[in-house]
C-alpha atoms as a PDB file:
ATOM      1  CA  UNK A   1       0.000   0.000   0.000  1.00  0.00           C
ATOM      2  CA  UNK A   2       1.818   3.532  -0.771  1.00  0.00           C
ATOM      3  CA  UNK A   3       1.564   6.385   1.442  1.00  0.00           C
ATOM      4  CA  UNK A   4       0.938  10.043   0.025  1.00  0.00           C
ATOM      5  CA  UNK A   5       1.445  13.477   1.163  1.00  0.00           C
ATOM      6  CA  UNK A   6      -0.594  16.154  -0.965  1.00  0.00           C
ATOM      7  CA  UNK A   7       0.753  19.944  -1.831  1.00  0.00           C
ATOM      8  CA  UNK A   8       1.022  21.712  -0.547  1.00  0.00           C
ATOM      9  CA  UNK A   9       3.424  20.642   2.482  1.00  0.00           C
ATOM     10  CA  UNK A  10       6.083  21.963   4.592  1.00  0.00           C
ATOM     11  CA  UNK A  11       9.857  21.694   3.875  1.00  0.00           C
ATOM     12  CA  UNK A  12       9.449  19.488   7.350  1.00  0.00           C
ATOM     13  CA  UNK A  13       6.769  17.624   6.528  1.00  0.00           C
ATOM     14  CA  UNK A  14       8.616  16.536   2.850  1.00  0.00           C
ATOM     15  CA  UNK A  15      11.917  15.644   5.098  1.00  0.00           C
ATOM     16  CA  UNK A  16       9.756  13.498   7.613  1.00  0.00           C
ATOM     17  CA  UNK A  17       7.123  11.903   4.693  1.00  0.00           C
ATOM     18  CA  UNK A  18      11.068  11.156   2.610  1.00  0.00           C
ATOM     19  CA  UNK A  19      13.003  10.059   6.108  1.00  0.00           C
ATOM     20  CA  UNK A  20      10.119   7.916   7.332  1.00  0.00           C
ATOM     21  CA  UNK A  21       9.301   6.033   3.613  1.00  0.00           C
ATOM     22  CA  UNK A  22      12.172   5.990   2.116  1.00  0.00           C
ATOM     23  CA  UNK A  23      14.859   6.211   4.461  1.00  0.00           C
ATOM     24  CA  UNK A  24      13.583   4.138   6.895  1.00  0.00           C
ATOM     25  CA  UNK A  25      11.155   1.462   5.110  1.00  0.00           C
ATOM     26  CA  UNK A  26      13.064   1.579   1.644  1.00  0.00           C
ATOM     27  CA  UNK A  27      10.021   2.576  -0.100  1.00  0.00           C
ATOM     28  CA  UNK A  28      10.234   4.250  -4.083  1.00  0.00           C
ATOM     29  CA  UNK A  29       9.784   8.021  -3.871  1.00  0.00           C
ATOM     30  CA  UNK A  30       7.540   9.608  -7.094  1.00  0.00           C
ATOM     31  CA  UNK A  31       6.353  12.907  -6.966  1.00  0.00           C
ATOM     32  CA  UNK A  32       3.853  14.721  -9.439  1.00  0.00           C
ATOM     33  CA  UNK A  33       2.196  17.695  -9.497  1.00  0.00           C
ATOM     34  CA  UNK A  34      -0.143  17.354  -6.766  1.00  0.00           C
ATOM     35  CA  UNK A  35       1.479  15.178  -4.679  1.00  0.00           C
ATOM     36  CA  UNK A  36       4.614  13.112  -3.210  1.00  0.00           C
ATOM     37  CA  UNK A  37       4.255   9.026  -3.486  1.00  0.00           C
ATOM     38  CA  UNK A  38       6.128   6.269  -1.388  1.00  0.00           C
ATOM     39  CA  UNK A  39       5.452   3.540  -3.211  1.00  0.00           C
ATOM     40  CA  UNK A  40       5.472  -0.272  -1.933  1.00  0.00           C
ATOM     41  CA  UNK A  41       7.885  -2.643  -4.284  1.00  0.00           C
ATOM     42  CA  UNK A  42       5.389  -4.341  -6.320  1.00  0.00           C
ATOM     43  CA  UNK A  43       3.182  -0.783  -7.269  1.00  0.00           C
ATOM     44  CA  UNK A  44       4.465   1.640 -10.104  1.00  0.00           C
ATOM     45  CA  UNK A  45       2.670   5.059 -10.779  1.00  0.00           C
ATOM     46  CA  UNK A  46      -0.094   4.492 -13.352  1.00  0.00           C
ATOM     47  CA  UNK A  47      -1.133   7.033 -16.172  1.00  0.00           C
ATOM     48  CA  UNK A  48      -3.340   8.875 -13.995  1.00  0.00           C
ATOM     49  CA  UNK A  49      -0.640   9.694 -11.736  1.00  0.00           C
ATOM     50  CA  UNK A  50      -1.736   7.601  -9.111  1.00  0.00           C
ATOM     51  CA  UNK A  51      -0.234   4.276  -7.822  1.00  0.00           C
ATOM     52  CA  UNK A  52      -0.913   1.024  -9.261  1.00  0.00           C
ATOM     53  CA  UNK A  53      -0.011  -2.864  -9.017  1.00  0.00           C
ATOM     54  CA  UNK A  54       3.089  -3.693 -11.061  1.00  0.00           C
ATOM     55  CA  UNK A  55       1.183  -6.509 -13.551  1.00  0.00           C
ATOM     56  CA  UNK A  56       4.759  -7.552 -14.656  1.00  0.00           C
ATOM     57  CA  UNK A  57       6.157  -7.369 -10.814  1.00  0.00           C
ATOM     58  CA  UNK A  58       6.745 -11.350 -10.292  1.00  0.00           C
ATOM     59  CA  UNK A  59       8.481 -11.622 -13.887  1.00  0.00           C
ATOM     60  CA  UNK A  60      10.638  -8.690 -13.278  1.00  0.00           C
ATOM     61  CA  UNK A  61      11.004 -10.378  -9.719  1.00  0.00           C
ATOM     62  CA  UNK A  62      12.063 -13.642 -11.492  1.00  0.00           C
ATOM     63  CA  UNK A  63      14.297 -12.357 -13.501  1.00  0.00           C
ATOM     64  CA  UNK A  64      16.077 -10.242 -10.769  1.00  0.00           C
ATOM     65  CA  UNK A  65      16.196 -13.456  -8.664  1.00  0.00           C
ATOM     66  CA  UNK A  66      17.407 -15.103 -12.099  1.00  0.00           C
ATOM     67  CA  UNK A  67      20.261 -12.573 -12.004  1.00  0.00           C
ATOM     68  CA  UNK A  68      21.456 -12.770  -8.861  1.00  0.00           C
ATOM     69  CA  UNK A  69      21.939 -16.797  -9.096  1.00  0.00           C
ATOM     70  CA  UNK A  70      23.399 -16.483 -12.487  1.00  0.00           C
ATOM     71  CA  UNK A  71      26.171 -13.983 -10.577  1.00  0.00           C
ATOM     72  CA  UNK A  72      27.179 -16.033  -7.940  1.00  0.00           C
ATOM     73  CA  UNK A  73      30.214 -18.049  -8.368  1.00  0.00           C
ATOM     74  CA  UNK A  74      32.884 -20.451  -6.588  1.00  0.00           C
ATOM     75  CA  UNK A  75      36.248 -21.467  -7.103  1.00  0.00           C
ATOM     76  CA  UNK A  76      37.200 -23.928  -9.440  1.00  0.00           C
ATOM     77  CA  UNK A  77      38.492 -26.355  -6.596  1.00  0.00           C
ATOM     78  CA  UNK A  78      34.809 -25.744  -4.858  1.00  0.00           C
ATOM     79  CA  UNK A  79      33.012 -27.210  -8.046  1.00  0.00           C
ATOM     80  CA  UNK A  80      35.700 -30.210  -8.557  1.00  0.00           C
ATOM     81  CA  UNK A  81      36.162 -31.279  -5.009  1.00  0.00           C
ATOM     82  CA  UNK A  82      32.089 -30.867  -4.908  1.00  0.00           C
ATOM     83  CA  UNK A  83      32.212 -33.144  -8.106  1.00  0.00           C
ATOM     84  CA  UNK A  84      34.279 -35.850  -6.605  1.00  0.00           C
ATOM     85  CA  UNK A  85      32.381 -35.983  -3.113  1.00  0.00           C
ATOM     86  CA  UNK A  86      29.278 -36.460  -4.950  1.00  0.00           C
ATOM     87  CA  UNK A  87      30.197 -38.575  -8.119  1.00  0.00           C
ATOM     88  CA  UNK A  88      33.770 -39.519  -7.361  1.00  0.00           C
ATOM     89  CA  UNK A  89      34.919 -37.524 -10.567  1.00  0.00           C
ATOM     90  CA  UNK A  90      37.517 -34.939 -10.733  1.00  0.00           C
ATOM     91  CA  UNK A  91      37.758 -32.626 -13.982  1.00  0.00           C
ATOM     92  CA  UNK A  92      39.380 -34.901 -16.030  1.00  0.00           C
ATOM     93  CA  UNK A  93      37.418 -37.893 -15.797  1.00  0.00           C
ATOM     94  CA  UNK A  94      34.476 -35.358 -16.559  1.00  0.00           C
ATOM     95  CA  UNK A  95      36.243 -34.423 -19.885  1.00  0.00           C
ATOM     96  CA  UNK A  96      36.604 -38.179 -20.574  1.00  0.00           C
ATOM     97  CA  UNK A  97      33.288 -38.849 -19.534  1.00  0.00           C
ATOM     98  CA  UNK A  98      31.990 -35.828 -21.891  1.00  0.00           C
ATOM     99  CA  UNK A  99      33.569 -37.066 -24.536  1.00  0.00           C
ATOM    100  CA  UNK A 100      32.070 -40.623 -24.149  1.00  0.00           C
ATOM    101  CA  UNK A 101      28.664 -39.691 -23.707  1.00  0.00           C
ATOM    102  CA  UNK A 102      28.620 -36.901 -26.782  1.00  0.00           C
ATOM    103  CA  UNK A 103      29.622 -39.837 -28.958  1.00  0.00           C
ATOM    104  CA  UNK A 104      26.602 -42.111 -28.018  1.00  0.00           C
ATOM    105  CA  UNK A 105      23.840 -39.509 -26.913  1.00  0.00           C
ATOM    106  CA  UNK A 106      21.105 -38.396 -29.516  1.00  0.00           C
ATOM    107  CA  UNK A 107      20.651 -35.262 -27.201  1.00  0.00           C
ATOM    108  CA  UNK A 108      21.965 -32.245 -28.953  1.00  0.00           C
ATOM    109  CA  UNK A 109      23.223 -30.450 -25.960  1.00  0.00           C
ATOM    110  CA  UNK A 110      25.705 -32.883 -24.863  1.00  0.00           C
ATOM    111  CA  UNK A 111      26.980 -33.279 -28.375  1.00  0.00           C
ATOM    112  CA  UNK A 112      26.931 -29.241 -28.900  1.00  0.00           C
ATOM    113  CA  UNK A 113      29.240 -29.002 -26.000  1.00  0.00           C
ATOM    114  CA  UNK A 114      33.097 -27.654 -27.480  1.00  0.00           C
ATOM    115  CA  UNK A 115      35.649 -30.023 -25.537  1.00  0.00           C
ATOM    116  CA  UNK A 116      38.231 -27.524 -25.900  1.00  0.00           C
ATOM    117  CA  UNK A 117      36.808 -24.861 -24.084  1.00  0.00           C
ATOM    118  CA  UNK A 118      35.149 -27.002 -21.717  1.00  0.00           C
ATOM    119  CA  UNK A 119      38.615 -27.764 -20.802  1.00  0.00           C
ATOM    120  CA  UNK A 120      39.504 -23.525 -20.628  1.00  0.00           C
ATOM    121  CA  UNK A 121      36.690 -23.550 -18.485  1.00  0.00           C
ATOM    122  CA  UNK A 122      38.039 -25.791 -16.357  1.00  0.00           C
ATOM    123  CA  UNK A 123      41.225 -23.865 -15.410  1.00  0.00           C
ATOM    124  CA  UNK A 124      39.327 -20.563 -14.323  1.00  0.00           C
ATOM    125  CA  UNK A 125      39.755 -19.079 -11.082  1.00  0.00           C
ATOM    126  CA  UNK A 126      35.649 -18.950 -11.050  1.00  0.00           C
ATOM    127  CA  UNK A 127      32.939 -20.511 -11.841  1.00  0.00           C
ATOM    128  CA  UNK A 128      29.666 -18.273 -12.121  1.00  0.00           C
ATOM    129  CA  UNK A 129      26.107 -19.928 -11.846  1.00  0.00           C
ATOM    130  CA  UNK A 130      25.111 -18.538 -15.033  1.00  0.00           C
ATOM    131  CA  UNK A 131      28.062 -19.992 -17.152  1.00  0.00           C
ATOM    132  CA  UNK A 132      25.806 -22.453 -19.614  1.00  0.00           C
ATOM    133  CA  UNK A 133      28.550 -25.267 -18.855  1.00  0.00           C
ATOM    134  CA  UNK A 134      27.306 -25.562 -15.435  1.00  0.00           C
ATOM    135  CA  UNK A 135      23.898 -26.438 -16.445  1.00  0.00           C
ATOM    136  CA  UNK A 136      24.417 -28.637 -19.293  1.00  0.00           C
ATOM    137  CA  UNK A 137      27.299 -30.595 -17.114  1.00  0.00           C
ATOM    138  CA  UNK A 138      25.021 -30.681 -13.899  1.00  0.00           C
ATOM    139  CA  UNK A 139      22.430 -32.225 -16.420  1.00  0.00           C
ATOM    140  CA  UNK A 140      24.764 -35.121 -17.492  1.00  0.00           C
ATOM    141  CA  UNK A 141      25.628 -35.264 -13.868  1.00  0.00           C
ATOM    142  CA  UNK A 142      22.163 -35.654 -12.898  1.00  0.00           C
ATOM    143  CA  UNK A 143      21.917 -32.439 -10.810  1.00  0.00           C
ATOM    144  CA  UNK A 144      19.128 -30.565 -11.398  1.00  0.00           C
ATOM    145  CA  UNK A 145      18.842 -26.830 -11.416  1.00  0.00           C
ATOM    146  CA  UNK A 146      17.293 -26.149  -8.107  1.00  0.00           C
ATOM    147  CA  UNK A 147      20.183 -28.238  -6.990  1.00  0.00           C
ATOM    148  CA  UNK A 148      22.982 -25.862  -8.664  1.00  0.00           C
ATOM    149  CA  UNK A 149      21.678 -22.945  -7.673  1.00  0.00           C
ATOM    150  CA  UNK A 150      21.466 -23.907  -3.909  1.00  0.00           C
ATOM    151  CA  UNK A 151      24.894 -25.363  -3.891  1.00  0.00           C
ATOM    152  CA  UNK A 152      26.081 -22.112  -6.057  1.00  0.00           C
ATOM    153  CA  UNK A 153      24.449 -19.969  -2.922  1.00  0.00           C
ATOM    154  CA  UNK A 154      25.279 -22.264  -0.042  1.00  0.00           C
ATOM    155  CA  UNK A 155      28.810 -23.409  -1.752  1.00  0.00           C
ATOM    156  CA  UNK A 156      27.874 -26.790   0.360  1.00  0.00           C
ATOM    157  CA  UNK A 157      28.035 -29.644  -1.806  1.00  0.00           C
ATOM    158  CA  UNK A 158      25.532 -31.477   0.045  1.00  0.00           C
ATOM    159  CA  UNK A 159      23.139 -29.221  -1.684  1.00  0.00           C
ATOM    160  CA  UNK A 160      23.478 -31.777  -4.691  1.00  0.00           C
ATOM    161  CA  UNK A 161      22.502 -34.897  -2.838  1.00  0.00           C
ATOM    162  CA  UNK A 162      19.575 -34.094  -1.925  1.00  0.00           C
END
């Protein structure tokens, strides 16, 4: 629900309404011509100049959320020593295994998958979530991507046991 103050108002009232919404509860500030909005996450300011429900809120929500997995990363030995606990694989028995499986599968994702650069991949400092390796190898692996993305947040391999 967003809170309004209509003009005219006080220099003090505008510094309490801004310090009290914004400051404090980390709401949006709009103001038109009549008035001064704080406005609750999911609202936007609607053509009338009045406040309205964001229809697109959970899909920008989403893909915020999407972002924010996509950026989080670990270190290279995180992901292989994660690998081994869980599968008993380290790097390059995953090339190997790669290799193997794009040979036999029908499905064109494994056999897309560029064993050269898989193996550049390999040597970065980081892995990030959103790198399209992770999900097509966690797919071979049998991880799915709820499963990523927790370990990816909690860096506890456990995350892809369960």
């Amino acid at each position: 629900m967003s809170y309004k103050l209509n003009k005219p108002y006080t220099d003090e009232e505008y510094a309490k309404f801004i310090v009290e919404h914004n400051h404090c509860k980390g709401m949006l500030i709009k103001e038109t011509e009549n008035a001064i909005f704080a406005l609750e996450e999911n609202e936007i300011m609607g053509g009338n100049n009045e406040p309205i429900i964001n229809p697109d809120y959970e899909e920008q929500k989403a893909l915020m959320e999407r972002e924010r997995l996509n950026n989080l990363n670990l270190t290279a030995a995180d992901v292989e020593r994660a690998i081994y606990k869980v599968k008993g694989i380290d790097f390059d028995d995953l090339i190997a295994l790669v290799e193997q499986t794009a040979q036999l599968s029908q499905d064109e994702t494994i056999k897309s998958i560029d064993i050269k650069a898989l193996k550049i991949e390999f040597r970065a400092n980081n892995f990030y979530r959103g790198n399209p390796y992770i999900e097509q190898i966690g797919t071979m692996l049998g991880f799915s991507s709820e499963q990523l993305d927790r370990f990816f947040e909690t860096k506890d391999y456990l995350e892809l046991t369960k």
